[in-house]
Structure formats: structure tokens, C-alpha cells
N, C-alpha and C. Protein backbone atom coordinates (compact mmCIF):
# COMPACT_ATOMS: atom_id res chain seq x y z
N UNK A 1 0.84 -1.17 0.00
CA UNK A 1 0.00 0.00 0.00
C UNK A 1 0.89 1.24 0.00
N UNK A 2 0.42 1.75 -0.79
CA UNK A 2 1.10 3.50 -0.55
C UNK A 2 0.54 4.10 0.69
N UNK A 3 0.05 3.87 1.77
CA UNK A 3 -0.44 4.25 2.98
C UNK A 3 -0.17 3.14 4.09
N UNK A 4 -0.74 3.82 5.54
CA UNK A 4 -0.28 2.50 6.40
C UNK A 4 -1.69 1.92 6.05
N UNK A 5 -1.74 0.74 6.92
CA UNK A 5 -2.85 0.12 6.95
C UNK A 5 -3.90 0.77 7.37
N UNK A 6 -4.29 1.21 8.44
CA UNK A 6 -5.08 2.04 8.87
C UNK A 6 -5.33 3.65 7.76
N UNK A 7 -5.05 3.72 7.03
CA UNK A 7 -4.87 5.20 6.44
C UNK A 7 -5.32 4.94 5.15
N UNK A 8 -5.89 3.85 4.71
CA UNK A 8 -6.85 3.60 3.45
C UNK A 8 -7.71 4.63 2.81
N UNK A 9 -7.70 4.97 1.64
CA UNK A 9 -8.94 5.94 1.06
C UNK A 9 -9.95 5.02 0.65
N UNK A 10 -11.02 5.34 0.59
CA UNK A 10 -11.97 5.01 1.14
C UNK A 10 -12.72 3.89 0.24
N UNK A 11 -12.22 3.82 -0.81
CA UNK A 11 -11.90 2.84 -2.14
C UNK A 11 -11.26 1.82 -1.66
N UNK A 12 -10.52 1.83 -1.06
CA UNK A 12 -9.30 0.74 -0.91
C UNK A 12 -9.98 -0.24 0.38
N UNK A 13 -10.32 0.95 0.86
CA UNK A 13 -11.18 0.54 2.40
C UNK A 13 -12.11 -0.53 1.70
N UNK A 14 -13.47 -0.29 1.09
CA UNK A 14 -14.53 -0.87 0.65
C UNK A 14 -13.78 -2.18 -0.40
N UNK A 15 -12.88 -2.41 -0.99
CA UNK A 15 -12.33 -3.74 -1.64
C UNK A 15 -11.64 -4.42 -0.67
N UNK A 16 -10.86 -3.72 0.52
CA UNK A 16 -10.51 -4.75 1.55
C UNK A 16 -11.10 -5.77 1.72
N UNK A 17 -12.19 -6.35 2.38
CA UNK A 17 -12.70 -7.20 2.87
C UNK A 17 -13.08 -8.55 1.47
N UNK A 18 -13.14 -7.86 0.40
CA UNK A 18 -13.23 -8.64 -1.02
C UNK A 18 -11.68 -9.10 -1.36
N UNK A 19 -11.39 -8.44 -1.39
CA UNK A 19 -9.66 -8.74 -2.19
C UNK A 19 -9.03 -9.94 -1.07
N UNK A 20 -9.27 -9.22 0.38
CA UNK A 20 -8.79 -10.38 1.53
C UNK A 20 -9.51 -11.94 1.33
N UNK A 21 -10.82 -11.60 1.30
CA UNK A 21 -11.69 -13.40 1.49
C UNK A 21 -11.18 -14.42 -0.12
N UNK A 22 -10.37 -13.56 -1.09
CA UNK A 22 -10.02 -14.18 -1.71
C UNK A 22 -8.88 -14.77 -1.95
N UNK A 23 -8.07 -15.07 -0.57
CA UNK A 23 -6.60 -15.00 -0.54
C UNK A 23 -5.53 -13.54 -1.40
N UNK A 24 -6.24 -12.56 -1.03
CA UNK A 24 -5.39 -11.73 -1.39
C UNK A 24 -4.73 -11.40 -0.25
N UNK A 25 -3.77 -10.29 -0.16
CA UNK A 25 -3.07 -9.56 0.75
C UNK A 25 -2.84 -8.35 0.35
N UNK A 26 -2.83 -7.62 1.63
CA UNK A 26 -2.74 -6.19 1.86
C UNK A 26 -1.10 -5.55 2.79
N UNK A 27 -0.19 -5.42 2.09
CA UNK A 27 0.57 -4.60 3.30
C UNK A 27 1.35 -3.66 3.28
N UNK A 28 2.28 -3.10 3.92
CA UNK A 28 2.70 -2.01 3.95
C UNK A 28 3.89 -1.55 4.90
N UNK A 29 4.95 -1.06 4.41
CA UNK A 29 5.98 -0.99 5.58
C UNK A 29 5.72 0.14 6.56
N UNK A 30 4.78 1.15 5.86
CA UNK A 30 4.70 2.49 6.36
C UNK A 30 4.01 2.23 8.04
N UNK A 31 4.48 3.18 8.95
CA UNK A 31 3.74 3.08 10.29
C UNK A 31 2.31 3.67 10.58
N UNK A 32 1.41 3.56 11.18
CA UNK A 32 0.04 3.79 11.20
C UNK A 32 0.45 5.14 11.37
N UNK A 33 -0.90 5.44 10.39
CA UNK A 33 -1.27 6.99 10.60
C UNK A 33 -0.55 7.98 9.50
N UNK A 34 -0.02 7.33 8.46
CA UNK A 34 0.83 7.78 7.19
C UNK A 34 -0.14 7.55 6.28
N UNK A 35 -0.37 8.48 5.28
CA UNK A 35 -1.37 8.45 4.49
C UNK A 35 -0.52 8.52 3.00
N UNK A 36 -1.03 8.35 2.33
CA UNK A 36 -0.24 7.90 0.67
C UNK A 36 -0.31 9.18 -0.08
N UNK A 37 0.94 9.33 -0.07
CA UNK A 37 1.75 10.72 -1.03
C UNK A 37 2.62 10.36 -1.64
N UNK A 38 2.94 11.14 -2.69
CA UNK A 38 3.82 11.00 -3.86
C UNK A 38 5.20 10.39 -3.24
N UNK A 39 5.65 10.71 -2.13
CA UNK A 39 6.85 10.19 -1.28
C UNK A 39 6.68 8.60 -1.07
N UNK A 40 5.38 8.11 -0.66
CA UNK A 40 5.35 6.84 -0.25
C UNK A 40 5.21 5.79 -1.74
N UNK A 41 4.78 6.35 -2.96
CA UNK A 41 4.31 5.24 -4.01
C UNK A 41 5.85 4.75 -4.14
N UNK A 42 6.64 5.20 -4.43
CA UNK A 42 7.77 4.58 -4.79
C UNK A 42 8.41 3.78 -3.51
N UNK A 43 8.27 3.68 -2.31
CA UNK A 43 8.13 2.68 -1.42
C UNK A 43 7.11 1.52 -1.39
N UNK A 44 5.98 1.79 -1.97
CA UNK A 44 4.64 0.71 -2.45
C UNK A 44 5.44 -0.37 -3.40
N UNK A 45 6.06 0.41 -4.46
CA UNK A 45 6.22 -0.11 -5.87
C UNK A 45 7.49 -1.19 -5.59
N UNK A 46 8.19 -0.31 -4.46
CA UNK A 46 9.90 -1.31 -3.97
C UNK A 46 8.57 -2.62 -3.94
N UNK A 47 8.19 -2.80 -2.85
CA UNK A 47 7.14 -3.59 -2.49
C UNK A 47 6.25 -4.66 -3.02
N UNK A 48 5.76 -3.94 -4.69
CA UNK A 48 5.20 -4.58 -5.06
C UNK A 48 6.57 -5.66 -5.81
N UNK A 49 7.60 -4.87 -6.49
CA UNK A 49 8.55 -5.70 -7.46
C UNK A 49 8.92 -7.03 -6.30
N UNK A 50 8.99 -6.78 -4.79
CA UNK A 50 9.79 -7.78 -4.06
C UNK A 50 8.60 -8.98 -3.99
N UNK A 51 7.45 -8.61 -4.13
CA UNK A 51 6.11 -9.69 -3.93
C UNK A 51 6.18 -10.32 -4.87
N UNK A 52 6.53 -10.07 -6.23
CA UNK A 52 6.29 -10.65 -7.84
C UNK A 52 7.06 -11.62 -8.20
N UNK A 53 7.08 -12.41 -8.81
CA UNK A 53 7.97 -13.20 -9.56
C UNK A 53 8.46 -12.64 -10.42
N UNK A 54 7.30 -12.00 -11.58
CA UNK A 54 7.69 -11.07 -12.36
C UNK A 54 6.94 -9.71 -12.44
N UNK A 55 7.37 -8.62 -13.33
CA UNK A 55 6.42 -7.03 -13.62
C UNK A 55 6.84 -7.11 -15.20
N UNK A 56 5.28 -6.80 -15.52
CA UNK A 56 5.12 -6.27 -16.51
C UNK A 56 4.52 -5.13 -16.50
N UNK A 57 5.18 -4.03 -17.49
CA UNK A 57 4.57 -2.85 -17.55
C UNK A 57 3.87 -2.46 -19.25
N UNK A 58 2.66 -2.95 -18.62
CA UNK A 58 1.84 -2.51 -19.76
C UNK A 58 1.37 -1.53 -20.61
N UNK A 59 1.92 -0.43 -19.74
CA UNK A 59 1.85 1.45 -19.87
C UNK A 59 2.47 2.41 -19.13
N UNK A 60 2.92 2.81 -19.62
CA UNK A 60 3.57 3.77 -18.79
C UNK A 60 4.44 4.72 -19.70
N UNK A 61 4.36 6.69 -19.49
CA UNK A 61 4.85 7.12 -19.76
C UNK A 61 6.24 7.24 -19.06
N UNK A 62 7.06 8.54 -19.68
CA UNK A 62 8.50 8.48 -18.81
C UNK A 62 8.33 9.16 -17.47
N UNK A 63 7.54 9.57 -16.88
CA UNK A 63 7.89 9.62 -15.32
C UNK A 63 6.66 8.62 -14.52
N UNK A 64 6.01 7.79 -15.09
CA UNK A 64 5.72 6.92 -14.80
C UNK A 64 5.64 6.25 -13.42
N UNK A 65 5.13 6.45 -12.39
CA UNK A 65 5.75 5.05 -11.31
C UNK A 65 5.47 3.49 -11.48
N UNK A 66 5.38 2.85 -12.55
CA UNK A 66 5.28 1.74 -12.48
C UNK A 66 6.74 1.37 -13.26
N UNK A 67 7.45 2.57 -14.11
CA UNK A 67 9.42 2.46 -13.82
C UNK A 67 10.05 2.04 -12.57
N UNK A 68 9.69 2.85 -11.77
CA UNK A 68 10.01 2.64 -10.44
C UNK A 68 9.90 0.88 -9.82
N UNK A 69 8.72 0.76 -10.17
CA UNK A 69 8.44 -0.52 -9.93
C UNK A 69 9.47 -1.45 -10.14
N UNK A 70 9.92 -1.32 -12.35
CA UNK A 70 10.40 -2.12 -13.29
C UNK A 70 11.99 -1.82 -12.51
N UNK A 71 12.25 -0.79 -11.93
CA UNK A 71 13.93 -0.49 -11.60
C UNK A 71 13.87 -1.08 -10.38
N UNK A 72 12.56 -1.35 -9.53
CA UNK A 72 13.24 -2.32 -7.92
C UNK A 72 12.99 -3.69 -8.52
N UNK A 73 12.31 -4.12 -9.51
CA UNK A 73 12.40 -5.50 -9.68
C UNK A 73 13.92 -5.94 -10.41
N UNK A 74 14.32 -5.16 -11.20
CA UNK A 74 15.55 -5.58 -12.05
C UNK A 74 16.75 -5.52 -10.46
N UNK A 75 16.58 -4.52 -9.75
CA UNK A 75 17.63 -4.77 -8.77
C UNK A 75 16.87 -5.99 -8.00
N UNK A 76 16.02 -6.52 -7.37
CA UNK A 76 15.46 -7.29 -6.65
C UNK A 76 16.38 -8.63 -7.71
N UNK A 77 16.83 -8.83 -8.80
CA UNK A 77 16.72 -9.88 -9.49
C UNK A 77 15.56 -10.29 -10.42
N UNK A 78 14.77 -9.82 -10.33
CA UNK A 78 12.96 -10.34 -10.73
C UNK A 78 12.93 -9.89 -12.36
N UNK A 79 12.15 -10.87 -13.34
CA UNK A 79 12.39 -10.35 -14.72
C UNK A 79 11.43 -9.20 -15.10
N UNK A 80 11.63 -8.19 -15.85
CA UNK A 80 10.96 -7.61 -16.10
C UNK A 80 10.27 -7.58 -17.65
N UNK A 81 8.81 -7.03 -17.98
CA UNK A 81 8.41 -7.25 -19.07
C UNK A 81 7.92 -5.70 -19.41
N UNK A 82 8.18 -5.53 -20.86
CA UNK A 82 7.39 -3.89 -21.06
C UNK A 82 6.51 -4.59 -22.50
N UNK A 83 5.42 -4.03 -22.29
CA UNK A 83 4.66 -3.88 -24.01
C UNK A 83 5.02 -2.96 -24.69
N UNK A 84 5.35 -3.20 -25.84
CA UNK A 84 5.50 -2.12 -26.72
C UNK A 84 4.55 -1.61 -27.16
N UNK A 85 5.24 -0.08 -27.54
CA UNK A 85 3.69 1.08 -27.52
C UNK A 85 4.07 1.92 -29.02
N UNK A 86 3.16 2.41 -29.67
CA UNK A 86 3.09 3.40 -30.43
C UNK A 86 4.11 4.04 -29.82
N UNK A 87 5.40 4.62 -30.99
CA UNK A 87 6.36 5.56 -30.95
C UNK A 87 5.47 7.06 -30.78
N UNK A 88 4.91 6.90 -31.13
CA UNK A 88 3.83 8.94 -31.27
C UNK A 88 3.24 9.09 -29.85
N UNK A 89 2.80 7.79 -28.66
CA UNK A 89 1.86 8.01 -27.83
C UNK A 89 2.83 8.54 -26.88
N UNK A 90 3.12 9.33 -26.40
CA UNK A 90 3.54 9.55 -24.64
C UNK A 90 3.35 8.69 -23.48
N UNK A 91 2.12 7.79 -23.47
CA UNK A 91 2.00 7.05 -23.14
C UNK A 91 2.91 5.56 -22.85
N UNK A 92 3.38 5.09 -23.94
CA UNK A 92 3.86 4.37 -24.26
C UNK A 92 5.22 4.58 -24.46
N UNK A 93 5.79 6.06 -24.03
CA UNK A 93 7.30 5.94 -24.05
C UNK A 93 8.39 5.83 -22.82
N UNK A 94 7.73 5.45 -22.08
CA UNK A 94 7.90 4.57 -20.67
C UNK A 94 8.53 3.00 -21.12
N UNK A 95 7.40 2.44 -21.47
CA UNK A 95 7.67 1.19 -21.87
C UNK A 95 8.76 0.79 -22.93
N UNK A 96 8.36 1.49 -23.83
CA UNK A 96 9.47 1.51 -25.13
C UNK A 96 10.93 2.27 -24.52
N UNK A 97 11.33 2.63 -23.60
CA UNK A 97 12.78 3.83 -22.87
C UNK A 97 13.14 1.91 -22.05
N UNK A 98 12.12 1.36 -21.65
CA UNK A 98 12.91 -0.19 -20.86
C UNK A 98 13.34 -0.88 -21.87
N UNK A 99 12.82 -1.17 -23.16
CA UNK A 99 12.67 -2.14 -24.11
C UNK A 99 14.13 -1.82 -24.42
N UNK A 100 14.21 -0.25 -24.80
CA UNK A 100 14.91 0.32 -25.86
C UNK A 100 16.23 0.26 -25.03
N UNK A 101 16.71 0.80 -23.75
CA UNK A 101 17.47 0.66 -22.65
C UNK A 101 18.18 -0.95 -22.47
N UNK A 102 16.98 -2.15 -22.52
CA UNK A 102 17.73 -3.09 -22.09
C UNK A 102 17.03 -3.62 -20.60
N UNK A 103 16.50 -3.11 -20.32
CA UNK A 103 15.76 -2.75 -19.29
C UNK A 103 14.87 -3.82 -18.99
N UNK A 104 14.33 -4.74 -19.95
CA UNK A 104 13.06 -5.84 -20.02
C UNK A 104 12.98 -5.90 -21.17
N UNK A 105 12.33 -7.43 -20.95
CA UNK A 105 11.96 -7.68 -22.23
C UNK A 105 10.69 -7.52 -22.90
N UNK A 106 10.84 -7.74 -24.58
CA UNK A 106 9.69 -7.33 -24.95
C UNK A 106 8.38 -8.40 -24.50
N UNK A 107 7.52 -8.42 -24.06
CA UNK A 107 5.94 -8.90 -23.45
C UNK A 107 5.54 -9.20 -25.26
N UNK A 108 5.89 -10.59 -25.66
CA UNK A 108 5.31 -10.78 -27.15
C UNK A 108 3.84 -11.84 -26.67
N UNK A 109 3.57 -12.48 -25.46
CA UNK A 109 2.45 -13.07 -25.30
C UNK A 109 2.32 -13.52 -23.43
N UNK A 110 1.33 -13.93 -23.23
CA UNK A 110 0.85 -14.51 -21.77
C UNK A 110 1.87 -15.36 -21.38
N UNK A 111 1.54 -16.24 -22.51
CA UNK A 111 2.88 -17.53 -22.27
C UNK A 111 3.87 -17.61 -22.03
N UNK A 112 4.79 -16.37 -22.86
CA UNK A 112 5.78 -16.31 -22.43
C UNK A 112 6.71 -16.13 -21.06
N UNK A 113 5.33 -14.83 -20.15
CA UNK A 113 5.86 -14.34 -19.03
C UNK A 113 5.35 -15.89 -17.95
N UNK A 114 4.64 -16.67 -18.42
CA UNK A 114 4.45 -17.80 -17.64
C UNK A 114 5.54 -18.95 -17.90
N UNK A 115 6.37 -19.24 -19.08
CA UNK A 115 6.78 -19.56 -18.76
C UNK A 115 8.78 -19.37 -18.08
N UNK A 116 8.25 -18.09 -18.00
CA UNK A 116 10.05 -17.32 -17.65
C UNK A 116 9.41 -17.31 -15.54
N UNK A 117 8.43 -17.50 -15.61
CA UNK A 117 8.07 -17.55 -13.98
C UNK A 117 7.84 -19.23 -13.64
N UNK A 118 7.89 -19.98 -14.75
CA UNK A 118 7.11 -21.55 -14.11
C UNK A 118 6.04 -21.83 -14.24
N UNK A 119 5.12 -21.04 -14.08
CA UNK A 119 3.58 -21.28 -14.07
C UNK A 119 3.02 -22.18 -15.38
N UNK A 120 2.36 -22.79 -15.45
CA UNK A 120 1.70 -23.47 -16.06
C UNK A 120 0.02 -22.89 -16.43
N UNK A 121 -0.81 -22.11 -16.32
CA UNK A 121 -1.95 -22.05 -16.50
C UNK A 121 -2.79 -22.83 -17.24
N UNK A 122 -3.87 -23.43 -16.12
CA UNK A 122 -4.91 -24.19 -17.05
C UNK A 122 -5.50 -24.01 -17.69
N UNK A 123 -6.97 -23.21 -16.68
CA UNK A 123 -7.80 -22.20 -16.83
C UNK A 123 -8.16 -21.48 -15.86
N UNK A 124 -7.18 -19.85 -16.06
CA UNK A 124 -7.99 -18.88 -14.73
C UNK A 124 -9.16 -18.61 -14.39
N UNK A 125 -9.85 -18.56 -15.40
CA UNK A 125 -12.01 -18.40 -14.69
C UNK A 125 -12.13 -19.84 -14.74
N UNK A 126 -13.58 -19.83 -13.90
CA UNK A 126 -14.01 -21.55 -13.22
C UNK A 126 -14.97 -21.35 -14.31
N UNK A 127 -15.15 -21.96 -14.91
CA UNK A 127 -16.10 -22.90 -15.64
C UNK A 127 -17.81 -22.98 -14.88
N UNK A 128 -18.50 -21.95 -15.65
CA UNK A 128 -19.94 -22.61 -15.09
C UNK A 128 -19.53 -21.41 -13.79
N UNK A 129 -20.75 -21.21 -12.55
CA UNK A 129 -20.80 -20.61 -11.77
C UNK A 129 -20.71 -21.04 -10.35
N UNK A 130 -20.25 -22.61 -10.60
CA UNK A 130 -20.20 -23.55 -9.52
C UNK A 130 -19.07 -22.57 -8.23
N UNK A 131 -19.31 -23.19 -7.56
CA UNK A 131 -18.05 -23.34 -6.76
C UNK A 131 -17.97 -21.94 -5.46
N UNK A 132 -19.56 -20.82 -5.50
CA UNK A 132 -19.48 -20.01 -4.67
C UNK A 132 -18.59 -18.87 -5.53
N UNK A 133 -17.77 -18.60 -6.58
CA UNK A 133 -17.01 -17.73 -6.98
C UNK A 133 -17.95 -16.72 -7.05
N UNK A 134 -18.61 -17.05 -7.83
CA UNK A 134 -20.12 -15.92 -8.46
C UNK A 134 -20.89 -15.01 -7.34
N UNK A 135 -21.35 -15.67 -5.95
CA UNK A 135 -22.28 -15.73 -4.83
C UNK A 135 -21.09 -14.39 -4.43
N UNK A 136 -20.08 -14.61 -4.24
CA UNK A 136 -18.98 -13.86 -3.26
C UNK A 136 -18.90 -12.68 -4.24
N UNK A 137 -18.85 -12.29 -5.65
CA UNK A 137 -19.36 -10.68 -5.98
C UNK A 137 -20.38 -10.22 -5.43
N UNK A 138 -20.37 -8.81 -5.34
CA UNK A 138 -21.06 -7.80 -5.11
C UNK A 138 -22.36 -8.07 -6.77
N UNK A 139 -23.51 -7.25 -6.15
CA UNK A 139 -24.50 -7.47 -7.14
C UNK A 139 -23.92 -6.63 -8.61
N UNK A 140 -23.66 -5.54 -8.20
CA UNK A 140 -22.41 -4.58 -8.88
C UNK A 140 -22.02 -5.11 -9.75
N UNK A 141 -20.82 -5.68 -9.36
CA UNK A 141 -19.86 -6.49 -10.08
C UNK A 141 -20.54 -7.94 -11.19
N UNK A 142 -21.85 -8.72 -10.70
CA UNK A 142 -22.36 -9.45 -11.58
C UNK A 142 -22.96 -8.84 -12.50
N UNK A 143 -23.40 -7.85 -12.04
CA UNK A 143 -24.03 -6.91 -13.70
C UNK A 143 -23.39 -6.66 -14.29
N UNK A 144 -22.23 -6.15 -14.07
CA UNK A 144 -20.94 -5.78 -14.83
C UNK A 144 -20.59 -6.62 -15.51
N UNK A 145 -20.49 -7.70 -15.16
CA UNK A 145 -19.46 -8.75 -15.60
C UNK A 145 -20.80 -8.95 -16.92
N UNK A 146 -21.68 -8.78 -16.81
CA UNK A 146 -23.10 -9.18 -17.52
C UNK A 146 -22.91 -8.80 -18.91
N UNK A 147 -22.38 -7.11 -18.73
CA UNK A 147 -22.19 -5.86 -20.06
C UNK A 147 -20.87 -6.52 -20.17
N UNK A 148 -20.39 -7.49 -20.06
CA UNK A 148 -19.18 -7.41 -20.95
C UNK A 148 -18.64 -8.86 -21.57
N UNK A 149 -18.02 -8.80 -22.53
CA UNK A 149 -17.56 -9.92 -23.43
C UNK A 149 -15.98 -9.89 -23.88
N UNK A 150 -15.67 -11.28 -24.61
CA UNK A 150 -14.46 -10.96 -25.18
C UNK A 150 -13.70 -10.02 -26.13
N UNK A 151 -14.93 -8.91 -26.52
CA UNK A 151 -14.58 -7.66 -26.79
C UNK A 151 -14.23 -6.72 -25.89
N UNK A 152 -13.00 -6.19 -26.34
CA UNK A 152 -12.34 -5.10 -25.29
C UNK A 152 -14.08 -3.84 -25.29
N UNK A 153 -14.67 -3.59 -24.63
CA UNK A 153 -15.32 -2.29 -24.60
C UNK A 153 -15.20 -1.25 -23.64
N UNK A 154 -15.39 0.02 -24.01
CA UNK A 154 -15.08 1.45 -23.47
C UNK A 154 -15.70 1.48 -22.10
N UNK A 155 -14.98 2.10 -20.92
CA UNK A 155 -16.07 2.52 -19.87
C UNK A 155 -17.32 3.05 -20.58
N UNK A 156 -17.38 4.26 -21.14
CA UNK A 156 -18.54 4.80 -21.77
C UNK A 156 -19.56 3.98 -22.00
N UNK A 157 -19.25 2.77 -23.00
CA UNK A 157 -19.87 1.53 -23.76
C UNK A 157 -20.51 1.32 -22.25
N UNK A 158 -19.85 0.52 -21.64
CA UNK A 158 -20.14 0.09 -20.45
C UNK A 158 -21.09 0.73 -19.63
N UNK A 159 -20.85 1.54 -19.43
CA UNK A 159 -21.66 2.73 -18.28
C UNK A 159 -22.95 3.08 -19.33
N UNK A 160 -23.21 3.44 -20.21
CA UNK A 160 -24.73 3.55 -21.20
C UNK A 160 -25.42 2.46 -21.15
N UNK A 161 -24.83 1.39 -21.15
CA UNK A 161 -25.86 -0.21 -20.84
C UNK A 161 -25.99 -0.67 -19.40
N UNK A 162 -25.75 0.52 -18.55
CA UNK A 162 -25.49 -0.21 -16.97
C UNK A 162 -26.18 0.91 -15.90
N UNK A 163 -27.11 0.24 -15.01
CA UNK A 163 -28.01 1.41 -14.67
C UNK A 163 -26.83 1.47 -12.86
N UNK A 164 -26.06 1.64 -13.24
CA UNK A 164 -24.99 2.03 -12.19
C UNK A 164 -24.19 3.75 -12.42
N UNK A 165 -23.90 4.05 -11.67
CA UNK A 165 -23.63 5.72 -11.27
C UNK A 165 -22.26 5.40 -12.22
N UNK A 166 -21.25 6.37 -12.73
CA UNK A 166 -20.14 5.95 -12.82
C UNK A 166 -18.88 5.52 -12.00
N UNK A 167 -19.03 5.97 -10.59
CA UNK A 167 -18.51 5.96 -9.22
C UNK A 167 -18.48 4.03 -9.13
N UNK A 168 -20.02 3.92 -9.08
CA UNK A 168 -20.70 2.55 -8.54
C UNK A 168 -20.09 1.21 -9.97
N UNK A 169 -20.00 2.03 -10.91
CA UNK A 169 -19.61 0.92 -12.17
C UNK A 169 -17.31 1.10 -11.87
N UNK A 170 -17.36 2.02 -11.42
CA UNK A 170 -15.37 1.61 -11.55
C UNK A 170 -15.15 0.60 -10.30
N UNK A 171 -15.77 1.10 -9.89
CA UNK A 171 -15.69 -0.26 -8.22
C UNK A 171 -16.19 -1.46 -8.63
N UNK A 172 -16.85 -1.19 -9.65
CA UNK A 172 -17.35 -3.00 -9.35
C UNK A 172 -16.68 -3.73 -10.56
N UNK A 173 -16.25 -2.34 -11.80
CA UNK A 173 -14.73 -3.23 -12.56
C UNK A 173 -13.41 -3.23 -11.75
N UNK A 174 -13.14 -2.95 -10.93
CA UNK A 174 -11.74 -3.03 -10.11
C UNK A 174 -12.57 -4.55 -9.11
N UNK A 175 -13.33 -4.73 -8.81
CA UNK A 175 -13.64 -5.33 -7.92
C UNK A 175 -13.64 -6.95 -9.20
N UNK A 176 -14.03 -6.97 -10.20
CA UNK A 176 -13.79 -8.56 -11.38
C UNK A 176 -12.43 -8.09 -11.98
N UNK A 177 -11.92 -7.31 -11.93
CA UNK A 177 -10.54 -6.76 -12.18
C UNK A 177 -9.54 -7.78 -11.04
N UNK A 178 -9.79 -7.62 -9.82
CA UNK A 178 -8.91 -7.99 -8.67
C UNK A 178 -9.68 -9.41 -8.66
N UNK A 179 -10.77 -9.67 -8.82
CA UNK A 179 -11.24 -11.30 -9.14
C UNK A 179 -10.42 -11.71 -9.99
N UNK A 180 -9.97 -11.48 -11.23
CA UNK A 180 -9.55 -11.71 -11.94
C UNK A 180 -10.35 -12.52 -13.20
N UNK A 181 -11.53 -11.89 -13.22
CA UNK A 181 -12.63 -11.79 -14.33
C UNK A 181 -12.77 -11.21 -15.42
N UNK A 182 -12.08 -10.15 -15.43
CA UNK A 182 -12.02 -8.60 -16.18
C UNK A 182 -9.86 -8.37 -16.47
N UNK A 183 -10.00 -8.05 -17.62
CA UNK A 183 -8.75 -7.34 -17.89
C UNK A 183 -9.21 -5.98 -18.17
N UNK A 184 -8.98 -4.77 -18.26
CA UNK A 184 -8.26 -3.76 -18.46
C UNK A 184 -7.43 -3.14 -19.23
N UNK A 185 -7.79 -2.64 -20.68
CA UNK A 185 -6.79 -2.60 -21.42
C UNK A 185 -6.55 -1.03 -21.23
N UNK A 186 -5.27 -0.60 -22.33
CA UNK A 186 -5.22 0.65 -22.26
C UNK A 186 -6.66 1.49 -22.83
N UNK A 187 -6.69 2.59 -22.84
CA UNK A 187 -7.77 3.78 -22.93
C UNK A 187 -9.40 3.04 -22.22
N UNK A 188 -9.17 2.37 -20.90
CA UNK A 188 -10.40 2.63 -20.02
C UNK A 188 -11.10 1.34 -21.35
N UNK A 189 -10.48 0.27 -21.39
CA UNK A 189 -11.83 -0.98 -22.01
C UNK A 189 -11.74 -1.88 -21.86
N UNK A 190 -12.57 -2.86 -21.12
CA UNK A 190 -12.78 -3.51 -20.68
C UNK A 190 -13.40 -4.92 -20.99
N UNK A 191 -12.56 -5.90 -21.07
CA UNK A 191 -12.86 -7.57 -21.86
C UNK A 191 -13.07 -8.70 -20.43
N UNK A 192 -13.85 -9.57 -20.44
CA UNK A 192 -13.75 -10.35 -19.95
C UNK A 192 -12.84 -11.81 -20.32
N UNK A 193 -12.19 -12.46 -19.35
CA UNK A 193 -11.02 -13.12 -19.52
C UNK A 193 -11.64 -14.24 -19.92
């Protein structure tokens, strides 16, 4: 966390109790009562590279903190991955400055970063709705998951077919996002996995 534990915004607060019942984890070196400023993300990010096997950075311009990230994992030892981006986007010249540097490698598929970590993947979504996965979203989040397909589509797209606030629809894609139901691509669109 870029904050202590106790010092959650109020977002982070409300996915706690979801992200936890799913074997996730939450932590933080910072001492209670430190709240998350530009000083602490790059202590988050040490953090996140030491948790990972690997980082991929899927976006990122040049002052970027998910560099930060890609520079404590390469010292941590940990491999790093960048996507390559349109030379014209700003966006994307983050990623392309690691590629281009030496920095990581190029991210040419899923497989690859699975198999430079070991992993094997079967199938990440369960099959069918068995198993309580479904029951444990928010009602939110099953509608959501409802408006969407193996087409990448726009928040916008999303939010016009969804009688949710726009507030009430990003929480409940971060919430099959951190299920790991939902990917996230660049410019805000959203595919189910």
C-alpha cells in the first residue's frame, strides 16, 4: 500500500474485505497513521517488485511510477516485461525507454511471461458458476461482468448499458478486475477473460 494500513482511502477501504476473502493480501511498511503521497508510491512499488515473480509494464509514460516498480524488480533480481507502444503516444514511451534501454523484455504473449516464472496455466475463470465464486461478488460487479464480453469495450460503452452511477460501475470493474474476471486494457476498455 502506498499508505499504512489504517490510512486507506476510502476505495481501498470498501475492496478490503473482497480482495482479503479471496486469498489476497494487503501490506505495507509504512507506520500507522501515514497516508499515501507522492513520497510513499515509490516505497509501495519497492514492495510490489519484491512480492512478484515477475512485472510487466503494460503502460507507462516516462515519469511513470510503475518504472520505479520495473527499476526495484531488475535490482530485486525479478524479470521484467514492457509492451510495446506506439512511438507517437507519450503514453507508451515509458515502456518503449525499458525495451529500448535493455531494461526488459519485450511482453510478445501470456505464455511467455508464464513460462520465464514456471507457471503453467490451465484455466484462470471456473467454468460454469459452480463453486461459490459468483455468490462472493457484489451485485455490482455481476451486472458488470453481464455488459461485458471478449470484446475489449469502453467505460462509456459500459456505463450507457449499466443502470450504475459511474462511481458505482469503476468499483465494481476493479472489484472482477482484482477477481480476476475482467482485464483492463489501455484507454479505459474492458474484456472479460
Amino acid at each position: 500500500m502506498g499508505s499504512a494500513l489504517d490510512a486507506l482511502d476510502p476505495a481501498q477501504a470498501r475492496l478490503l474485505p473482497h480482495f482479503l476473502s479471496r486469498g489476497g493480501v494487503f501490506f505495507s511498511e509504512l507506520p500507522p497513521g501515514v497516508r499515501a503521497s507522492t513520497t510513499t508510491f515509490p516505497r509501495r512499488n519497492r514492495l510490489i517488485a519484491g512480492a512478484s515473480d515477475a512485472v510487466l509494464v503494460m503502460r507507462a509514460g516516462l515519469e511513470s511510477g510503475s518504472l520505479y516498480t520495473a527499476d526495484a524488480a531488475r535490482t530485486q533480481g525479478r524479470p521484467v516485461f514492457a509492451l510495446p507502444g506506439d512511438v507517437w503516444q507519450p503514453a507508451a514511451a515509458g515502456c518503449n525507454a525499458l525495451l529500448a534501454d535493455g531494461r526488459a523484455r519485450a511482453c510478445t504473449s501470456a505464455e511467455a511471461i508464464c513460462a520465464v516464472v514456471g507457471v503453467h496455466p490451465a484455466r484462470a475463470v471456473p467454468a460454469g458458476r459452480e463453486g461459490g465464486w459468483w455468490e462472493a461478488l457484489s451485485v455490482e460487479a455481476r451486472g458488470a461482468y453481464g455488459l461485458l464480453d471478449r470484446v475489449p469495450r469502453s467505460f462509456d460503452e459500459v456505463l450507457a448499458h449499466s443502470p450504475l452511477s459511474p462511481a458505482a460501475l469503476t468499483s465494481a470493474l476493479v472489484e472482477l478486475e482484482l477477481s480476476g474476471l475482467v482485464v483492463q486494457h489501455p484507454g479505459k476498455r474492458y474484456e472479460k477473460v
